[in-house]
N, C-alpha and C. Protein backbone atom coordinates (compact mmCIF):
# COMPACT_ATOMS: atom_id res chain seq x y z
N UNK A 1 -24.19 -9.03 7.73
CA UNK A 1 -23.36 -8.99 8.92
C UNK A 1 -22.02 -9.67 8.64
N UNK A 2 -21.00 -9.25 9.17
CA UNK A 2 -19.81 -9.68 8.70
C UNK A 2 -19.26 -10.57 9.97
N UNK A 3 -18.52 -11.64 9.27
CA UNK A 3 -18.33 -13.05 10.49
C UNK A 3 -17.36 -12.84 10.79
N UNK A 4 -17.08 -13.35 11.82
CA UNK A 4 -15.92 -13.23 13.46
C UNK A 4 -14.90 -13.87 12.62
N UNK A 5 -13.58 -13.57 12.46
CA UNK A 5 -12.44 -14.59 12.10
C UNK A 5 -11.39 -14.72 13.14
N UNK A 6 -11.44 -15.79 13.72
CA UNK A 6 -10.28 -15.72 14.91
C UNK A 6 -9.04 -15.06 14.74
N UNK A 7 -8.55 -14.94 15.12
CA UNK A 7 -6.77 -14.35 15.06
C UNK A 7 -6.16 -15.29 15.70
N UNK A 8 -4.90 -15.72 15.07
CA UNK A 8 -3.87 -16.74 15.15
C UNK A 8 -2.56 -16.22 14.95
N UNK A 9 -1.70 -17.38 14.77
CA UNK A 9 -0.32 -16.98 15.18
C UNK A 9 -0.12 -16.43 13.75
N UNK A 10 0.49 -15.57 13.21
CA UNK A 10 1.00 -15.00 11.81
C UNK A 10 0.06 -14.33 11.08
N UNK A 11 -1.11 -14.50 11.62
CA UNK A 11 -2.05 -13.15 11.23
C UNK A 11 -1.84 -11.68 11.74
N UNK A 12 -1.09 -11.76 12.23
CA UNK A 12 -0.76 -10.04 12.45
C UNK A 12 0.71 -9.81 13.18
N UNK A 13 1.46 -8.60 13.29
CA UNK A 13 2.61 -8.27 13.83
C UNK A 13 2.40 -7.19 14.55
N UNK A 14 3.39 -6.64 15.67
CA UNK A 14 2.98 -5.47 16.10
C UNK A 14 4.73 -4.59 15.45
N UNK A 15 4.07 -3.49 14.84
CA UNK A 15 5.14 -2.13 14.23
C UNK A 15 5.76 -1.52 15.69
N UNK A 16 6.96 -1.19 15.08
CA UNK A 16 7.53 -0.28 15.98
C UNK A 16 6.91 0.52 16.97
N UNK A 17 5.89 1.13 16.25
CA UNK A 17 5.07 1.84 17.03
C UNK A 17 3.73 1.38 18.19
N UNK A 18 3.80 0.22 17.80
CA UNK A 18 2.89 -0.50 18.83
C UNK A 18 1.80 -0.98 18.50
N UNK A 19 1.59 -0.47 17.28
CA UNK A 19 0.11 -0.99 16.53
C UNK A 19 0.35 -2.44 15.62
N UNK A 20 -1.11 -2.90 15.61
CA UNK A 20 -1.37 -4.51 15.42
C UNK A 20 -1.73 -4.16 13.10
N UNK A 21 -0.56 -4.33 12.92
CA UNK A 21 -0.75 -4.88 11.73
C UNK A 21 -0.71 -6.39 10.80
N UNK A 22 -1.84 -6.56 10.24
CA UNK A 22 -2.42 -7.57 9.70
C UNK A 22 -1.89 -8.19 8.88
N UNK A 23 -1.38 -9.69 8.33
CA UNK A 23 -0.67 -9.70 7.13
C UNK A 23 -1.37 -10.12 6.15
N UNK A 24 -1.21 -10.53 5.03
CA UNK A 24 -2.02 -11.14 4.10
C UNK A 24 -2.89 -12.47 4.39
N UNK A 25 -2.23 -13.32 5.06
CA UNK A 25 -2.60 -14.47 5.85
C UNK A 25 -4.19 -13.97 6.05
N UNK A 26 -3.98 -13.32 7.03
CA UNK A 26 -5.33 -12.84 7.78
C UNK A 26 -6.58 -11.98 6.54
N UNK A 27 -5.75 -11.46 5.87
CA UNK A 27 -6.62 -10.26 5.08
C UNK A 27 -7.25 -11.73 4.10
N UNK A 28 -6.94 -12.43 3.58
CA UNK A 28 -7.00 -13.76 2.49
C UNK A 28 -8.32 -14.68 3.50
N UNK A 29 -8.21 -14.98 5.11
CA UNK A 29 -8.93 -15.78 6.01
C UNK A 29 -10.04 -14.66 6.38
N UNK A 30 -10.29 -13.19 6.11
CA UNK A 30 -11.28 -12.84 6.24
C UNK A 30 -12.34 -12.87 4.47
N UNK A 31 -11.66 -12.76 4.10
CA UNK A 31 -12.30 -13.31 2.38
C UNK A 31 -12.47 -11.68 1.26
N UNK A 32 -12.40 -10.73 2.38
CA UNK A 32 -12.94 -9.49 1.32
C UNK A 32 -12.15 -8.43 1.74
N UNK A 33 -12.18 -7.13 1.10
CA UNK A 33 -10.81 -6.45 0.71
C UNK A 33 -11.93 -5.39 1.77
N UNK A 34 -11.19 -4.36 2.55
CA UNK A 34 -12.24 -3.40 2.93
C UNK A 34 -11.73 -1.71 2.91
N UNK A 35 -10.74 -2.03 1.67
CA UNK A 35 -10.76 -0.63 0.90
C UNK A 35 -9.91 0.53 1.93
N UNK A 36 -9.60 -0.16 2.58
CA UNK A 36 -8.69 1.27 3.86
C UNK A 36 -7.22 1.32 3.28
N UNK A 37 -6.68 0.45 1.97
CA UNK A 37 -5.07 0.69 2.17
C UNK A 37 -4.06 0.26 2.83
N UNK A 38 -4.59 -0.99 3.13
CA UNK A 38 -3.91 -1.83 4.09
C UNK A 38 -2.67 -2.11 3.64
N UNK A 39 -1.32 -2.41 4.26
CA UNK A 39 -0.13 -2.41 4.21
C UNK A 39 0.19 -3.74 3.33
N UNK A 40 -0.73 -4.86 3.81
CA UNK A 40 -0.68 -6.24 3.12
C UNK A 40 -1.90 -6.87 2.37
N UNK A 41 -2.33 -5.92 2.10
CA UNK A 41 -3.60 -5.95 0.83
C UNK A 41 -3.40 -7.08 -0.20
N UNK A 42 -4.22 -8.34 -0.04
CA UNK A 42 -3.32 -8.81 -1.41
C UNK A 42 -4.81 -9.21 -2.25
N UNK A 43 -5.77 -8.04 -2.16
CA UNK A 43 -6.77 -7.86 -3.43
C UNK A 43 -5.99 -6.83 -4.51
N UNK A 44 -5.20 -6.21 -3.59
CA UNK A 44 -4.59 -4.67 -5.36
C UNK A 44 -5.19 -3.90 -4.87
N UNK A 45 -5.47 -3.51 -3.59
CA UNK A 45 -6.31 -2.07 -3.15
C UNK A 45 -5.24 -1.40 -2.46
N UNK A 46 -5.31 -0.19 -3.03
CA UNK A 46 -3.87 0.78 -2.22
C UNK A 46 -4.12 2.05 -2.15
N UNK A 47 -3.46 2.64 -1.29
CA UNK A 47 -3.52 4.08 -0.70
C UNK A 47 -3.72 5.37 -1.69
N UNK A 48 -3.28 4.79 -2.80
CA UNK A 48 -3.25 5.39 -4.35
C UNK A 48 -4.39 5.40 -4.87
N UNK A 49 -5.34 4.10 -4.69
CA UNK A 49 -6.66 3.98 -5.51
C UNK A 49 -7.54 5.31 -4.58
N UNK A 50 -7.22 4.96 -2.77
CA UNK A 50 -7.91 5.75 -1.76
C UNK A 50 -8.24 6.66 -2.68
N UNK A 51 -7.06 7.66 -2.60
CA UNK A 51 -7.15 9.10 -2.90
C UNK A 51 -7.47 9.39 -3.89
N UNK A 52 -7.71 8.50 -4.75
CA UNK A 52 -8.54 9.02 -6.51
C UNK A 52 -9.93 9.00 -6.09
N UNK A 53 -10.38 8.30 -5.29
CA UNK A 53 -11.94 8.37 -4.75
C UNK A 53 -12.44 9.75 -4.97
């Protein structure tokens, strides 16, 4: 089961478009990478690896 990580101030921004993106801060305080391509990935997982799947 995967554990609750609060959200705080600088764990995330909202884009132009209105959506809640995450920064490294947050991706680093949840502990594990979860492979979607995230914008602030800072395991080295990217939209590039995605699509070789």
């Amino acid at each position: 089961m995967k554990k609750y990580v609060p959200i705080e101030d600088g764990d995330y921004y909202l884009t132009p478009e209105g959506y809640r993106c995450f920064t490294e801060q947050y991706h680093l305080k949840r502990g594990y990478c979860c492979e979607s391509g995230c914008r602030h990935c800072p395991y080295g997982f990217t939209k590039e690896k995605l699509k070789k799947k």
